[in-house]
N, C-alpha and C. Protein backbone atom coordinates (compact mmCIF):
# COMPACT_ATOMS: atom_id res chain seq x y z
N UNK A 1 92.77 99.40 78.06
CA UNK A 1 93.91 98.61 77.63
C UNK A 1 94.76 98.17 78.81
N UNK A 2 94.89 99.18 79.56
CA UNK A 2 96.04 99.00 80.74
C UNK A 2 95.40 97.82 82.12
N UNK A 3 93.81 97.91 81.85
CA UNK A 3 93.14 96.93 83.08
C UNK A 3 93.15 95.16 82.30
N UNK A 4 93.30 95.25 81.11
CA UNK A 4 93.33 94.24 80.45
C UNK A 4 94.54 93.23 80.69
N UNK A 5 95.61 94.54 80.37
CA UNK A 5 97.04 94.15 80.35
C UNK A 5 97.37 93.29 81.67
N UNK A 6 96.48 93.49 82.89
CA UNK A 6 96.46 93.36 83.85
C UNK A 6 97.33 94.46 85.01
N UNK A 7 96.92 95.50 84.87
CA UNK A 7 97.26 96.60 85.62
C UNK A 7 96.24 97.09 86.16
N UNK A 8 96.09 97.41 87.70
CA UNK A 8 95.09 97.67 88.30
C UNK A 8 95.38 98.91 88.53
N UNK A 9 94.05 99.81 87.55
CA UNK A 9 93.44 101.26 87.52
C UNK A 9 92.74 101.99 88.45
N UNK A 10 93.04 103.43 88.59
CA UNK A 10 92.01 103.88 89.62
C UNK A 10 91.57 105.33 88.93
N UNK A 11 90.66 105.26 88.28
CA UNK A 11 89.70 104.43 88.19
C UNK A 11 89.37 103.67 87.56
N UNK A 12 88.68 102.61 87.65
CA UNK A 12 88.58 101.56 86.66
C UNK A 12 87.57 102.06 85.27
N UNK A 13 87.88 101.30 84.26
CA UNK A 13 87.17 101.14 83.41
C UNK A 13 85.73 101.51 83.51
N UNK A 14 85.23 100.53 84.15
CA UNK A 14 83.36 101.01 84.93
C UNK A 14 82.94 102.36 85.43
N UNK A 15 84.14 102.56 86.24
CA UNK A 15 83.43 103.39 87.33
C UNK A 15 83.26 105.37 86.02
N UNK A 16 82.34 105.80 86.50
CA UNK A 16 81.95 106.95 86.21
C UNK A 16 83.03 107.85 86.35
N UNK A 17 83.73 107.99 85.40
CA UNK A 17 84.56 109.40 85.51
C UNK A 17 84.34 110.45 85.75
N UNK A 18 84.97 111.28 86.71
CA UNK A 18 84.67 112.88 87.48
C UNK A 18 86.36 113.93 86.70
N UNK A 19 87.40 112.73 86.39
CA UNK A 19 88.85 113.70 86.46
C UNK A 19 89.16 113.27 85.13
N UNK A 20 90.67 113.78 84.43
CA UNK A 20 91.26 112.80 83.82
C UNK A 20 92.06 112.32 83.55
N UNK A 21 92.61 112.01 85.39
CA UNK A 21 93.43 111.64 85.54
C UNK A 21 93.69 109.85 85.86
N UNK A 22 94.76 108.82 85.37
CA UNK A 22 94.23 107.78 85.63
C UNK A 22 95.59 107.44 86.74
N UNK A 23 95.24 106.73 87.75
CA UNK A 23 96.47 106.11 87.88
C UNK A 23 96.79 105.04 88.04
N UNK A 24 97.29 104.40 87.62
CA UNK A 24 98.04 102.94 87.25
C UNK A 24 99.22 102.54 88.02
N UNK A 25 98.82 101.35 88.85
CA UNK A 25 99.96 100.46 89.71
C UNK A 25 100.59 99.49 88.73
N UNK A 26 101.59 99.57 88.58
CA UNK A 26 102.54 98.73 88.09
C UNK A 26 103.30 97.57 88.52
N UNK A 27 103.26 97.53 90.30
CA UNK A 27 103.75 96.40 91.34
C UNK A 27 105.28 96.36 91.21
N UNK A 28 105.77 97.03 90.08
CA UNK A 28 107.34 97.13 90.10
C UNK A 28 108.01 98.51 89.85
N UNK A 29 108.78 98.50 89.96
CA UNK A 29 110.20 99.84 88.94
C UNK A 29 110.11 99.74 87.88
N UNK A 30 110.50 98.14 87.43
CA UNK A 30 111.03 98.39 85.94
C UNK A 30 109.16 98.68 84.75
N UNK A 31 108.91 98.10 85.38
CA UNK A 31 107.78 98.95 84.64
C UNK A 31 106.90 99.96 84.71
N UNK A 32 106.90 100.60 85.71
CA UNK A 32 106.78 101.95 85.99
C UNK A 32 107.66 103.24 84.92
N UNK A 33 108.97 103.12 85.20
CA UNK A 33 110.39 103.69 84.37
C UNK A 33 109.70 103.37 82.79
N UNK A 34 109.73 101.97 82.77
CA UNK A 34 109.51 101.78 81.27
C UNK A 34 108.28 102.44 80.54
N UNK A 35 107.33 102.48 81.59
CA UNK A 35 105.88 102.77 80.76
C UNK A 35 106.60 104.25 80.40
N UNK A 36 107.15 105.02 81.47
CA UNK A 36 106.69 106.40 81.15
C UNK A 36 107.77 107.16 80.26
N UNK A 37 108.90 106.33 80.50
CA UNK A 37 109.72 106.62 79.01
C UNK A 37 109.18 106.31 77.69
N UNK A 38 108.28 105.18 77.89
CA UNK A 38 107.90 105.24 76.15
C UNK A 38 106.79 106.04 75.86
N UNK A 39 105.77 106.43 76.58
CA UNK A 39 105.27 107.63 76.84
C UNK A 39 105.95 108.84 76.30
N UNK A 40 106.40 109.29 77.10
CA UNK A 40 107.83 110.20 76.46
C UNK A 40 107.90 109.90 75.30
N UNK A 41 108.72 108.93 74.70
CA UNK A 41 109.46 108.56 73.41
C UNK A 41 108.05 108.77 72.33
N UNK A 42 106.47 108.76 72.70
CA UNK A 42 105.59 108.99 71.73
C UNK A 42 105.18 109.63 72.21
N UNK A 43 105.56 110.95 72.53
CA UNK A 43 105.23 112.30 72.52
C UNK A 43 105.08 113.52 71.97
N UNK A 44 104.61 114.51 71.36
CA UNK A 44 104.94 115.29 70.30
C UNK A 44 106.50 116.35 70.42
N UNK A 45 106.22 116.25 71.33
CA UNK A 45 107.77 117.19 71.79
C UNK A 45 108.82 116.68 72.25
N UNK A 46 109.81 116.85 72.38
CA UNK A 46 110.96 116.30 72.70
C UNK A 46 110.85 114.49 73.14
N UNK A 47 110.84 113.61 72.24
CA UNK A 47 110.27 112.55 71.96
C UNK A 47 111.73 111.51 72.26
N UNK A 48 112.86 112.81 71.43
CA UNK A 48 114.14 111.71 72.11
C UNK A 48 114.45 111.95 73.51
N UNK A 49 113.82 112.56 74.24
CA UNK A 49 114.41 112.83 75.58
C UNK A 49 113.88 111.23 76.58
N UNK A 50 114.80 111.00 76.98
CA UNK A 50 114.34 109.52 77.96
C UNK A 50 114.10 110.11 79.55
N UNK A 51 113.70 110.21 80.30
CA UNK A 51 112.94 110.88 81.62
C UNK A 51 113.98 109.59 82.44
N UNK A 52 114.66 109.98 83.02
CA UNK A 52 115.02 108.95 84.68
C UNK A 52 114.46 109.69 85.78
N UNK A 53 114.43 108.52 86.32
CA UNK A 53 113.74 109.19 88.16
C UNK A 53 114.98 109.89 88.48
N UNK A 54 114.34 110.84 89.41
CA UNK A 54 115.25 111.46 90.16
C UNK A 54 115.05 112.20 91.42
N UNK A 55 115.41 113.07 92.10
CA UNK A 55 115.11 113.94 93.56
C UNK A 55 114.34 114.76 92.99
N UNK A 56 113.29 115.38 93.91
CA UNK A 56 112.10 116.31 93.85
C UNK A 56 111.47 116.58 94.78
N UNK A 57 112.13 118.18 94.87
CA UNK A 57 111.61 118.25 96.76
C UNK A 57 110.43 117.86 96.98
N UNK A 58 109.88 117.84 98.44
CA UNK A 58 108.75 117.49 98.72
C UNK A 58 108.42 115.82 98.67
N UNK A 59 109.15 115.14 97.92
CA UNK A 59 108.95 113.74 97.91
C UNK A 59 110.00 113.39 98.63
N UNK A 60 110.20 111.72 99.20
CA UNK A 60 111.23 111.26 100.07
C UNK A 60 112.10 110.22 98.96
N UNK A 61 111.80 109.69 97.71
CA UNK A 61 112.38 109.15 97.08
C UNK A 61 112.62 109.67 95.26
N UNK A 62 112.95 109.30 94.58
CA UNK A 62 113.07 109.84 93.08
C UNK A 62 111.36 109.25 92.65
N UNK A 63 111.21 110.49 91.89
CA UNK A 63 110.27 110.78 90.57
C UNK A 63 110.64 110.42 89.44
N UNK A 64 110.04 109.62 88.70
CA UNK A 64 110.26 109.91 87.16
C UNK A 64 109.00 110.53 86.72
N UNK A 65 109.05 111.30 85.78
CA UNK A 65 108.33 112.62 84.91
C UNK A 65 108.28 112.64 83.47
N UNK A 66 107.79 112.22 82.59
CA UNK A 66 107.29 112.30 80.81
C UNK A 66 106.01 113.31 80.34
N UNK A 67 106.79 113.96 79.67
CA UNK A 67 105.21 114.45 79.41
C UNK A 67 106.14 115.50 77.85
N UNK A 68 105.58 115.39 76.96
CA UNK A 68 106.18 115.71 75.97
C UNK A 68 104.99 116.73 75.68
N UNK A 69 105.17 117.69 76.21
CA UNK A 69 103.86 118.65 76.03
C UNK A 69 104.31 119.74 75.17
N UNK A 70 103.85 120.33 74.31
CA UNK A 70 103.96 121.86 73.57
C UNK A 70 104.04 122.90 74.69
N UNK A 71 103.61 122.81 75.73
CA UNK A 71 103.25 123.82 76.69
C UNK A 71 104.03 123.72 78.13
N UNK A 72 105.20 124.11 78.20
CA UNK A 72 105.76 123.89 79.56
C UNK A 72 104.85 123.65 80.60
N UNK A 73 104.71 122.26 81.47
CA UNK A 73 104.15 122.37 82.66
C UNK A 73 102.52 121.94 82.16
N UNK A 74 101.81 121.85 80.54
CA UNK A 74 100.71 121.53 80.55
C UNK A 74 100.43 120.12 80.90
N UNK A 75 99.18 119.66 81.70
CA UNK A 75 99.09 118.40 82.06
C UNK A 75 97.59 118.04 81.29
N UNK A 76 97.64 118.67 80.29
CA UNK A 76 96.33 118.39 79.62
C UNK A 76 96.39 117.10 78.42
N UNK A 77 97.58 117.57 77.81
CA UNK A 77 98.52 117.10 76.94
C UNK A 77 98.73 115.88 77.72
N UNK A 78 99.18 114.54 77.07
CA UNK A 78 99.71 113.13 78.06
C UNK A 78 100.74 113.67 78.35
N UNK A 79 100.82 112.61 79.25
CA UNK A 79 101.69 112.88 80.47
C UNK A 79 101.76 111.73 81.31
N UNK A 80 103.05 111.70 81.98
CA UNK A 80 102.91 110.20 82.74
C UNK A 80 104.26 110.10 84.08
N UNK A 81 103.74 110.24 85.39
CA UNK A 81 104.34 110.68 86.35
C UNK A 81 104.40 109.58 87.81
N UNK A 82 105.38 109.78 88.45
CA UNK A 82 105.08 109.46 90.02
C UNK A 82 106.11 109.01 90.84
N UNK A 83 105.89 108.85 92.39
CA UNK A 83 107.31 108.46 92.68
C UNK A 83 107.35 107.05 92.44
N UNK A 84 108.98 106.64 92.31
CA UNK A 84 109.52 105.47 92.03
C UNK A 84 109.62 104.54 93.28
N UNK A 85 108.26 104.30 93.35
CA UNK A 85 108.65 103.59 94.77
C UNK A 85 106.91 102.67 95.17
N UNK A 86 106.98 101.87 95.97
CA UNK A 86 105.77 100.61 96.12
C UNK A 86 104.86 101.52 96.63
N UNK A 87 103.51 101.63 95.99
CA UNK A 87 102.94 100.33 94.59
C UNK A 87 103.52 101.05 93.56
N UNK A 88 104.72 101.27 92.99
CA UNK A 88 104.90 102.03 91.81
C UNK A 88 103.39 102.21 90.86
N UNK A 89 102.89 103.06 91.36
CA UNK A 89 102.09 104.61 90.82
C UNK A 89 101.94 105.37 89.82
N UNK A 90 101.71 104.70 88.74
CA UNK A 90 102.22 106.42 87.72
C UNK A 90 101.15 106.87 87.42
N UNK A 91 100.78 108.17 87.47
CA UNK A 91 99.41 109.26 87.22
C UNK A 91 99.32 109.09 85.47
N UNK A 92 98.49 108.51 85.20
CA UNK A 92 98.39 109.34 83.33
C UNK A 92 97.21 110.06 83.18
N UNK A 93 97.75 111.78 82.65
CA UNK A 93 96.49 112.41 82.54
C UNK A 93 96.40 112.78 80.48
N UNK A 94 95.99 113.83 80.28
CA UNK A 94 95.38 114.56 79.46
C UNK A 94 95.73 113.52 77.89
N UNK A 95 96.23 114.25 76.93
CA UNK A 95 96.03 113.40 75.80
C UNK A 95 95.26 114.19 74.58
N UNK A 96 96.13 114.83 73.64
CA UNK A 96 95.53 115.76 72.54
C UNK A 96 94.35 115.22 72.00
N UNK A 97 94.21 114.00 71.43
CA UNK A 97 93.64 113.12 70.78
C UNK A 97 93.57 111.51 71.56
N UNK A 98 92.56 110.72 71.03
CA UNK A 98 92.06 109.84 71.60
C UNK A 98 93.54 109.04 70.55
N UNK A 99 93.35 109.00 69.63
CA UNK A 99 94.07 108.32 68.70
C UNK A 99 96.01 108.51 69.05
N UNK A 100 96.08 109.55 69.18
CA UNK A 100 97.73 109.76 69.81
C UNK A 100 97.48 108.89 71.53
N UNK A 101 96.69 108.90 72.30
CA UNK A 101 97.02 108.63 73.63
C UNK A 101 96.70 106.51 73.62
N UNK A 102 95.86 106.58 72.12
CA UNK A 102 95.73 104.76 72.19
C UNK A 102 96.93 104.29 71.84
N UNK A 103 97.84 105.25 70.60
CA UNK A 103 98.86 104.60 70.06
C UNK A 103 100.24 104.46 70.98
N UNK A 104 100.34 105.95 72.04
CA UNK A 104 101.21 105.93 72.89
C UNK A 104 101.24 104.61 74.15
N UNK A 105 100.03 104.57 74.68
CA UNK A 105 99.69 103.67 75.56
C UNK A 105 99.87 102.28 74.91
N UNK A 106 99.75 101.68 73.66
CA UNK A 106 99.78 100.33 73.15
C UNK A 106 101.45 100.58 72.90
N UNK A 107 101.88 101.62 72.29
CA UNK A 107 103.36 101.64 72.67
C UNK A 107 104.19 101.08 73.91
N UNK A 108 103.86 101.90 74.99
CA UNK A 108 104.47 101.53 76.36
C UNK A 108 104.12 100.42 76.65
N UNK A 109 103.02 99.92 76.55
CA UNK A 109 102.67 98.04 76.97
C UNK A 109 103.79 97.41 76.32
N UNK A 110 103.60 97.35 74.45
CA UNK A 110 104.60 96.98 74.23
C UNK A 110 106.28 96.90 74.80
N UNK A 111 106.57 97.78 75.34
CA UNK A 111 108.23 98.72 75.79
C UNK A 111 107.82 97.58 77.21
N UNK A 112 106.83 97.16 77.99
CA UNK A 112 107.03 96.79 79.31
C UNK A 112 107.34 95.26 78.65
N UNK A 113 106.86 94.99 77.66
CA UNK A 113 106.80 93.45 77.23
C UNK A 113 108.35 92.63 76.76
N UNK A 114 108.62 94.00 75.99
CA UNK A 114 110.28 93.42 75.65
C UNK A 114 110.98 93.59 76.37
């Protein structure tokens, strides 16, 4: 969905998956922020919480962080991360269900569109 949208994936669509993790350039902020709050917002857990970037040691600029997991810290569960900064980056990994991670992801496209 996201290589369609025209967002360039790594890995792509084609290539043979080894992880499952994806990560997605966005070329901006505001849609970086946006994807991964609505992410968040269709999450099973804390769904009203909105994620802003912010400081995180070890990085030189703000992070934003979503991941509405049952499991403190699980990255199995979606999730959607990275620093706020060029090529705005965001990691999307895990995903309970195929069906929760299509509806979340056609969510956030939507959220970048309006």
């Amino acid at each position: 969905m996201l290589e369609k949208a025209g967002y360039e994936t790594t890995p792509s669509s084609t290539t043979r998956r080894t992880d499952l993790i994806q990560a997605v350039q966005f070329g901006n902020a505001e849609d970086m922020i946006s994807f991964c709050q609505s992410i968040q917002h269709h999450s099973p857990i804390d769904a009203k919480a909105t994620p802003i970037p912010g400081p995180l040691p070890g990085y030189d600029g703000d992070v934003i962080m979503a991941a509405g997991t049952f499991v403190l810290g699980a990255s199995i569960e979606l999730s959607a991360d990275g620093p706020v900064a060029p090529p705005y980056t965001a990691y999307v990994q895990g995903g309970l269900t195929f069906a929760h991670c299509k509806v979340a992801i056609r969510r956030a496209l939507q959220s970048m569109i309006n």
